[in-house]
C-alpha atoms as a PDB file:
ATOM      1  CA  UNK A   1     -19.411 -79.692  -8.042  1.00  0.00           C
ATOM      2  CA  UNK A   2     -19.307 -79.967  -4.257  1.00  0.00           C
ATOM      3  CA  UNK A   3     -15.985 -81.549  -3.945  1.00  0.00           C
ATOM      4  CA  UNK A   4     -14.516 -78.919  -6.826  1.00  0.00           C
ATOM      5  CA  UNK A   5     -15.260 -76.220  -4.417  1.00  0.00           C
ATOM      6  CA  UNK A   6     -14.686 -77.597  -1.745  1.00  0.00           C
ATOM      7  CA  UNK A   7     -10.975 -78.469  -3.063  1.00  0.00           C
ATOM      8  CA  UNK A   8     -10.478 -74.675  -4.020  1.00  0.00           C
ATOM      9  CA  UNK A   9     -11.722 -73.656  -0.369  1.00  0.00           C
ATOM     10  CA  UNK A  10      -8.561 -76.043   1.014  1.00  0.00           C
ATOM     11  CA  UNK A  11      -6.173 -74.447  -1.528  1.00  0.00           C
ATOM     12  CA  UNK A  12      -6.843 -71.145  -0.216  1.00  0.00           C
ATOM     13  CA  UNK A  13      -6.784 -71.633   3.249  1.00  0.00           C
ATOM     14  CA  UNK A  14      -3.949 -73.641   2.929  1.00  0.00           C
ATOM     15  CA  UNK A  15      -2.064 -70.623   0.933  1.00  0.00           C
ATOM     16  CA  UNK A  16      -3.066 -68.275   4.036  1.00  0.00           C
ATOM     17  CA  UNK A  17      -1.210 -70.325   6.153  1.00  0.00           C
ATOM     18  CA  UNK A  18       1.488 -70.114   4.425  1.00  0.00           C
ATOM     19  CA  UNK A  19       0.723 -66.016   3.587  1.00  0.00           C
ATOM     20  CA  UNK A  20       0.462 -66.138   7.898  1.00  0.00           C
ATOM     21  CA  UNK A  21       3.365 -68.061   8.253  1.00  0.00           C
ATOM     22  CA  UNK A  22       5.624 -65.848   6.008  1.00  0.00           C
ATOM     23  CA  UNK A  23       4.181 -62.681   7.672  1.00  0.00           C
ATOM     24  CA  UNK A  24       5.177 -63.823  11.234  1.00  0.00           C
ATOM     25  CA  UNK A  25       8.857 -64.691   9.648  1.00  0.00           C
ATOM     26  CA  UNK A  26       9.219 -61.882   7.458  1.00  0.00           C
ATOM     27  CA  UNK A  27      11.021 -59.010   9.488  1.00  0.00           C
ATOM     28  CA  UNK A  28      10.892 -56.190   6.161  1.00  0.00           C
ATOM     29  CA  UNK A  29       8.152 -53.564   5.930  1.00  0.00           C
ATOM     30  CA  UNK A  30       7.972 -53.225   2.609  1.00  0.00           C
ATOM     31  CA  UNK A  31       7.033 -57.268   2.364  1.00  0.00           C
ATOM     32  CA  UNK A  32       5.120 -57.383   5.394  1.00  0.00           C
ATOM     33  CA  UNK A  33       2.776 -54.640   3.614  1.00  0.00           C
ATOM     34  CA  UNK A  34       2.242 -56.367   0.246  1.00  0.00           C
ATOM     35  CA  UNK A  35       1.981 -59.642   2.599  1.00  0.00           C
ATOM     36  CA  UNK A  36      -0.841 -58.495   4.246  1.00  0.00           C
ATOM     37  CA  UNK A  37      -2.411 -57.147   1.058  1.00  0.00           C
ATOM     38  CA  UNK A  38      -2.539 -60.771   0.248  1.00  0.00           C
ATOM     39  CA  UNK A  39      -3.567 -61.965   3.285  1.00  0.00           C
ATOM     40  CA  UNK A  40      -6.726 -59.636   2.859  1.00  0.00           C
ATOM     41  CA  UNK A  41      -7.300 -60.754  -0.657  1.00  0.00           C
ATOM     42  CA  UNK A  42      -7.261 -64.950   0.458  1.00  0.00           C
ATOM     43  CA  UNK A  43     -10.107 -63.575   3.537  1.00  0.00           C
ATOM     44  CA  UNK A  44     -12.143 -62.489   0.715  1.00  0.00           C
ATOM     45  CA  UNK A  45     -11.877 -58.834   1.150  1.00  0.00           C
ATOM     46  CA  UNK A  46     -13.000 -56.388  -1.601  1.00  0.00           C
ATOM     47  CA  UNK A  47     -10.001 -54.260  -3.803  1.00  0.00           C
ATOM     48  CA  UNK A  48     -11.322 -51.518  -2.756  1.00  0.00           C
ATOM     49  CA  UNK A  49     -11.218 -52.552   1.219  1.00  0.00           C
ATOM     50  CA  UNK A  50      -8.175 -53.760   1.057  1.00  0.00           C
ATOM     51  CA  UNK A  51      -6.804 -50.632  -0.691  1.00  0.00           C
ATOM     52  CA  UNK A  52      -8.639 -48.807   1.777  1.00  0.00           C
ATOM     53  CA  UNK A  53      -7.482 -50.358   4.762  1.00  0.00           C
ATOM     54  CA  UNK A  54      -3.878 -51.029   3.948  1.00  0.00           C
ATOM     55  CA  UNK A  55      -3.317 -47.046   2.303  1.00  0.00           C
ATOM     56  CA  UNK A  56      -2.997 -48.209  -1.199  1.00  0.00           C
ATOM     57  CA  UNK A  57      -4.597 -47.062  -4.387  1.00  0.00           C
ATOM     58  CA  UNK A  58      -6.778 -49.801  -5.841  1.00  0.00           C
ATOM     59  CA  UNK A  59      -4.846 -50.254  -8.896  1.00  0.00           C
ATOM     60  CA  UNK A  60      -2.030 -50.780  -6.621  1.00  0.00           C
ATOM     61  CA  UNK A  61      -3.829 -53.891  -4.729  1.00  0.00           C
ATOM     62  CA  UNK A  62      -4.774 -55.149  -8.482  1.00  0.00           C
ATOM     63  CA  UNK A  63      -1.228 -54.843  -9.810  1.00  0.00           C
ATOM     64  CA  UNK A  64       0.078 -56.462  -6.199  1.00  0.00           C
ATOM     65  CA  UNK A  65      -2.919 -59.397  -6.582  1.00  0.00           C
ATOM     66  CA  UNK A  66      -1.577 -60.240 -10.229  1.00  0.00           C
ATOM     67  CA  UNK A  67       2.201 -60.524  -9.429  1.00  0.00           C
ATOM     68  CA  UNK A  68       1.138 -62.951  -6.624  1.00  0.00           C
ATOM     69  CA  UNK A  69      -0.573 -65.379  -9.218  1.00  0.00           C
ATOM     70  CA  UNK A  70       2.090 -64.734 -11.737  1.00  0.00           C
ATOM     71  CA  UNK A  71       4.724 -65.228  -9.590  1.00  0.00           C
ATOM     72  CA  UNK A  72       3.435 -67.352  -6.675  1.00  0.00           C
ATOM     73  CA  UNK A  73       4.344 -66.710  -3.248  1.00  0.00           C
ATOM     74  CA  UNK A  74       7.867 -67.176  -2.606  1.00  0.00           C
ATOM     75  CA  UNK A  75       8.846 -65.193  -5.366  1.00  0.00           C
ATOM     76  CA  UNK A  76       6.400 -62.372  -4.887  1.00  0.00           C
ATOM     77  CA  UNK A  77       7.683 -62.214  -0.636  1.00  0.00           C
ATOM     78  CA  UNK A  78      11.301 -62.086  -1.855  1.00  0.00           C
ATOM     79  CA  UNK A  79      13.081 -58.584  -1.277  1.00  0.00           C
ATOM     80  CA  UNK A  80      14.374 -57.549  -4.376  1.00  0.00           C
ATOM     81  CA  UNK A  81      16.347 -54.170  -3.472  1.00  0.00           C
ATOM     82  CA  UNK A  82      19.562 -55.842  -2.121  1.00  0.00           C
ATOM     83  CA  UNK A  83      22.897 -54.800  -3.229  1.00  0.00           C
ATOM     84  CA  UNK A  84      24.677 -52.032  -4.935  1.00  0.00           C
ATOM     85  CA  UNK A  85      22.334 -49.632  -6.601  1.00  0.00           C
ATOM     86  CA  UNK A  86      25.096 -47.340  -7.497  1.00  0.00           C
ATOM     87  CA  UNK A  87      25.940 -45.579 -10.910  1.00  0.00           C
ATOM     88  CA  UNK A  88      29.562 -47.032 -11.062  1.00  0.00           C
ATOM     89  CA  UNK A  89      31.641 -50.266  -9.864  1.00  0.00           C
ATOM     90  CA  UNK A  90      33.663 -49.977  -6.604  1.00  0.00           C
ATOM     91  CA  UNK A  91      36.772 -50.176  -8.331  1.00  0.00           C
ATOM     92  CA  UNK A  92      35.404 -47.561 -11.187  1.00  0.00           C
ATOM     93  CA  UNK A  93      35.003 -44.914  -8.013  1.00  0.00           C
ATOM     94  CA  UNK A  94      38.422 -45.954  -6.484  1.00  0.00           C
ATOM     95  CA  UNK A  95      39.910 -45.332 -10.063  1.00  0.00           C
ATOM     96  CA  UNK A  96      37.922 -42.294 -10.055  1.00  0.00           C
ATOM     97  CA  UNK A  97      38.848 -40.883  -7.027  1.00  0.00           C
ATOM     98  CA  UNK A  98      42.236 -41.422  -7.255  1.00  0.00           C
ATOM     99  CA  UNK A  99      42.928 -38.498  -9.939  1.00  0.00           C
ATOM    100  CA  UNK A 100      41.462 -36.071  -7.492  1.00  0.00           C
ATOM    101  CA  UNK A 101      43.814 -37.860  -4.637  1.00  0.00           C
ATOM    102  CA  UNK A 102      46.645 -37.432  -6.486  1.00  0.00           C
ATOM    103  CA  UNK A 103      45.902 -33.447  -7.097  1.00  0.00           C
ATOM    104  CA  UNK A 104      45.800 -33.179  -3.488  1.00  0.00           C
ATOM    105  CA  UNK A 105      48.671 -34.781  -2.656  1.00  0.00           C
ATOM    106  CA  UNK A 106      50.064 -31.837  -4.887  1.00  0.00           C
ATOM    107  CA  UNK A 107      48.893 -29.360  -2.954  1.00  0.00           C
ATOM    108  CA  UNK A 108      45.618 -28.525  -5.032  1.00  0.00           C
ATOM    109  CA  UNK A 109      42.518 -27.925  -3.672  1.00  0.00           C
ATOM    110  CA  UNK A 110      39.704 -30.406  -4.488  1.00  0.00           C
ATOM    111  CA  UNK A 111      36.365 -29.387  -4.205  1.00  0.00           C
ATOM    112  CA  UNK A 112      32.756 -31.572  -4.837  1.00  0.00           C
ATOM    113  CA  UNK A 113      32.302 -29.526  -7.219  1.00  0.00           C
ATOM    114  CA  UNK A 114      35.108 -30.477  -9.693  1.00  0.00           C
ATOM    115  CA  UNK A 115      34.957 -34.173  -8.509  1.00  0.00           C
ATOM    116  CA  UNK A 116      31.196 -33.758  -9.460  1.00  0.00           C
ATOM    117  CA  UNK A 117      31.393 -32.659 -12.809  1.00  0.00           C
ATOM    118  CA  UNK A 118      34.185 -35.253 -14.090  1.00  0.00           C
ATOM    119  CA  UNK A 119      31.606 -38.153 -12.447  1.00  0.00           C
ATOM    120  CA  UNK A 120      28.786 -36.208 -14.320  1.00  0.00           C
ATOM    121  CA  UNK A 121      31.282 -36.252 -17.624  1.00  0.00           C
ATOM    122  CA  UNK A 122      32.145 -40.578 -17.066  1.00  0.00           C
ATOM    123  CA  UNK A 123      27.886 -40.976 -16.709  1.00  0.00           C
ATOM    124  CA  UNK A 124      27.127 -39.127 -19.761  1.00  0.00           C
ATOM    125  CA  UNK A 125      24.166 -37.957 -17.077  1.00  0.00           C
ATOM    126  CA  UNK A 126      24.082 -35.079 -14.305  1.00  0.00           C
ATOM    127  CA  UNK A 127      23.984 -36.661 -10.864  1.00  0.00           C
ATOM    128  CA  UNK A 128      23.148 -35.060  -7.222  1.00  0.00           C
ATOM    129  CA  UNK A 129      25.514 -33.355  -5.203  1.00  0.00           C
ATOM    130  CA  UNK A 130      24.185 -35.289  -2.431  1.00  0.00           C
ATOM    131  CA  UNK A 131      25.706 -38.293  -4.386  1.00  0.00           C
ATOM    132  CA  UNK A 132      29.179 -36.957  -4.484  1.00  0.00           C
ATOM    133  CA  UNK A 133      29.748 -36.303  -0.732  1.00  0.00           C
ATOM    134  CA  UNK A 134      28.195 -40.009  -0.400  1.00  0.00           C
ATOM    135  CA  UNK A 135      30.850 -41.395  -2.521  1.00  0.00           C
ATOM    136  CA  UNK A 136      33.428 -39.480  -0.642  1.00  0.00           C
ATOM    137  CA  UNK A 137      32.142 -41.001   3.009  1.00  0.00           C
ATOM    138  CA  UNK A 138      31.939 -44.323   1.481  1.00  0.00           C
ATOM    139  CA  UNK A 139      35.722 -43.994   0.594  1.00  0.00           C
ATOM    140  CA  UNK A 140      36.842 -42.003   3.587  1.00  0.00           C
ATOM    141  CA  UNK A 141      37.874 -39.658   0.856  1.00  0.00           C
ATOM    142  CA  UNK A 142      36.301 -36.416   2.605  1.00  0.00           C
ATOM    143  CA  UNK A 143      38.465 -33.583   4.631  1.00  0.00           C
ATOM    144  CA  UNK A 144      36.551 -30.641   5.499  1.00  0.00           C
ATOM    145  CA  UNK A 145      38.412 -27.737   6.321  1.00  0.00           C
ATOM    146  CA  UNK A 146      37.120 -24.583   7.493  1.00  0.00           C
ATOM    147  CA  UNK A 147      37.506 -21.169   5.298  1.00  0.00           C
ATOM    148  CA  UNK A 148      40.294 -18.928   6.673  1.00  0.00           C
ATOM    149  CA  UNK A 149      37.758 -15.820   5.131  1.00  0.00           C
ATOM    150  CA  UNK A 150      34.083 -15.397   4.990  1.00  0.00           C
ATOM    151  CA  UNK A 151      33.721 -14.833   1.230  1.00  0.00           C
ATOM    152  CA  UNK A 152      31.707 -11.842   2.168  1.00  0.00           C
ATOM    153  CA  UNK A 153      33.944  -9.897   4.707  1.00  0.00           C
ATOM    154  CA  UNK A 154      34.170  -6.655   4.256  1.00  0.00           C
ATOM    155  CA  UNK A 155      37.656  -5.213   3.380  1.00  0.00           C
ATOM    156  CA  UNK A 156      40.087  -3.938   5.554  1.00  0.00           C
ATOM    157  CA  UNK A 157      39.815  -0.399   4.640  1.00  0.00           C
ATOM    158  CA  UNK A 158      35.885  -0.665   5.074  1.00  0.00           C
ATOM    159  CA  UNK A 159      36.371  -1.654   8.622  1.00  0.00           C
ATOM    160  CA  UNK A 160      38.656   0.841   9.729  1.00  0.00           C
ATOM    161  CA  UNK A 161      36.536   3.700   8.528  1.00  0.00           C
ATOM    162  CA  UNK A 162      33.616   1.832  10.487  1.00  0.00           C
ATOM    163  CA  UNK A 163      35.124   2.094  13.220  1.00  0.00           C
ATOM    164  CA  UNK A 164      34.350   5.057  15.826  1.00  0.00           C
ATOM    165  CA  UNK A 165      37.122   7.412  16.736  1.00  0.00           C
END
């Protein structure tokens, strides 16, 4: 019985090594925090301490504890957001955006708003506005040009009878 525990006792310390070891490489903050959860959990801190200590709900710090011995450690340290989260290919926007180019070239005015509702219409979903003027940076796509007439400006007849004689 001895040597059984005293076998699990060198498995754990030997995993917070590597937990250590894997905290001091790791240079994301979003790893480094469920790292340290870990970390906690192999010192043989309480849920609820850990949860406490590293701002997490204690469901959280269970849900984090069972990926790690689903998934071992590697797996469970690996950042998993890389890439392109976007709603369409690159060459799906370029195709996209090149309608709208050609209008302009014509002379027509493009606004986000148009170029917003035919990407809503090719999701099927409606998307931000926020996303639109994104797209348009990411393609160097966006002009802005200032309005020759504040939409509220009073008309010329109204500001000549303001006027004091």
């Amino acid at each position: 019985m001895k040597m059984f525990e005293y076998k699990i006792k060198m498995q754990i310390e030997l995993q917070l090594e590597e937990v250590k070891i894997l905290i001091k490489l790791n240079k994301l903050k979003q790893v480094d925090r469920r790292l340290r959860v870990i970390k906690l959990y192999l010192e043989g801190k309480k849920q609820s301490e850990i949860a406490k200590k590293m701002d997490y709900s204690r469901s959280g710090v269970c849900n984090l504890i069972k990926n790690y011995h689903e998934k071992g450690l590697i797996e469970y340290a690996r950042y998993k957001y890389g890439g392109n989260r976007r709603n369409m290919s690159i060459e799906e926007e370029i195709e996209l955006l090149s309608e709208f180019e050609e209008a302009s070239s014509n002379g027509e005015l493009v606004i986000a708003k148009t170029i917003k509702k035919k990407f809503d219409e090719k999701l099927g979903r409606d998307t931000g506005r926020g996303y639109i003027y994104m797209l348009l940076k990411r393609h160097k796509a966006r002009k802005l040009v200032p309005r020759t007439v504040h939409p509220k400006k009073a008309s010329k007849e109204e500001i000549e009878n303001s006027k004091k004689t």
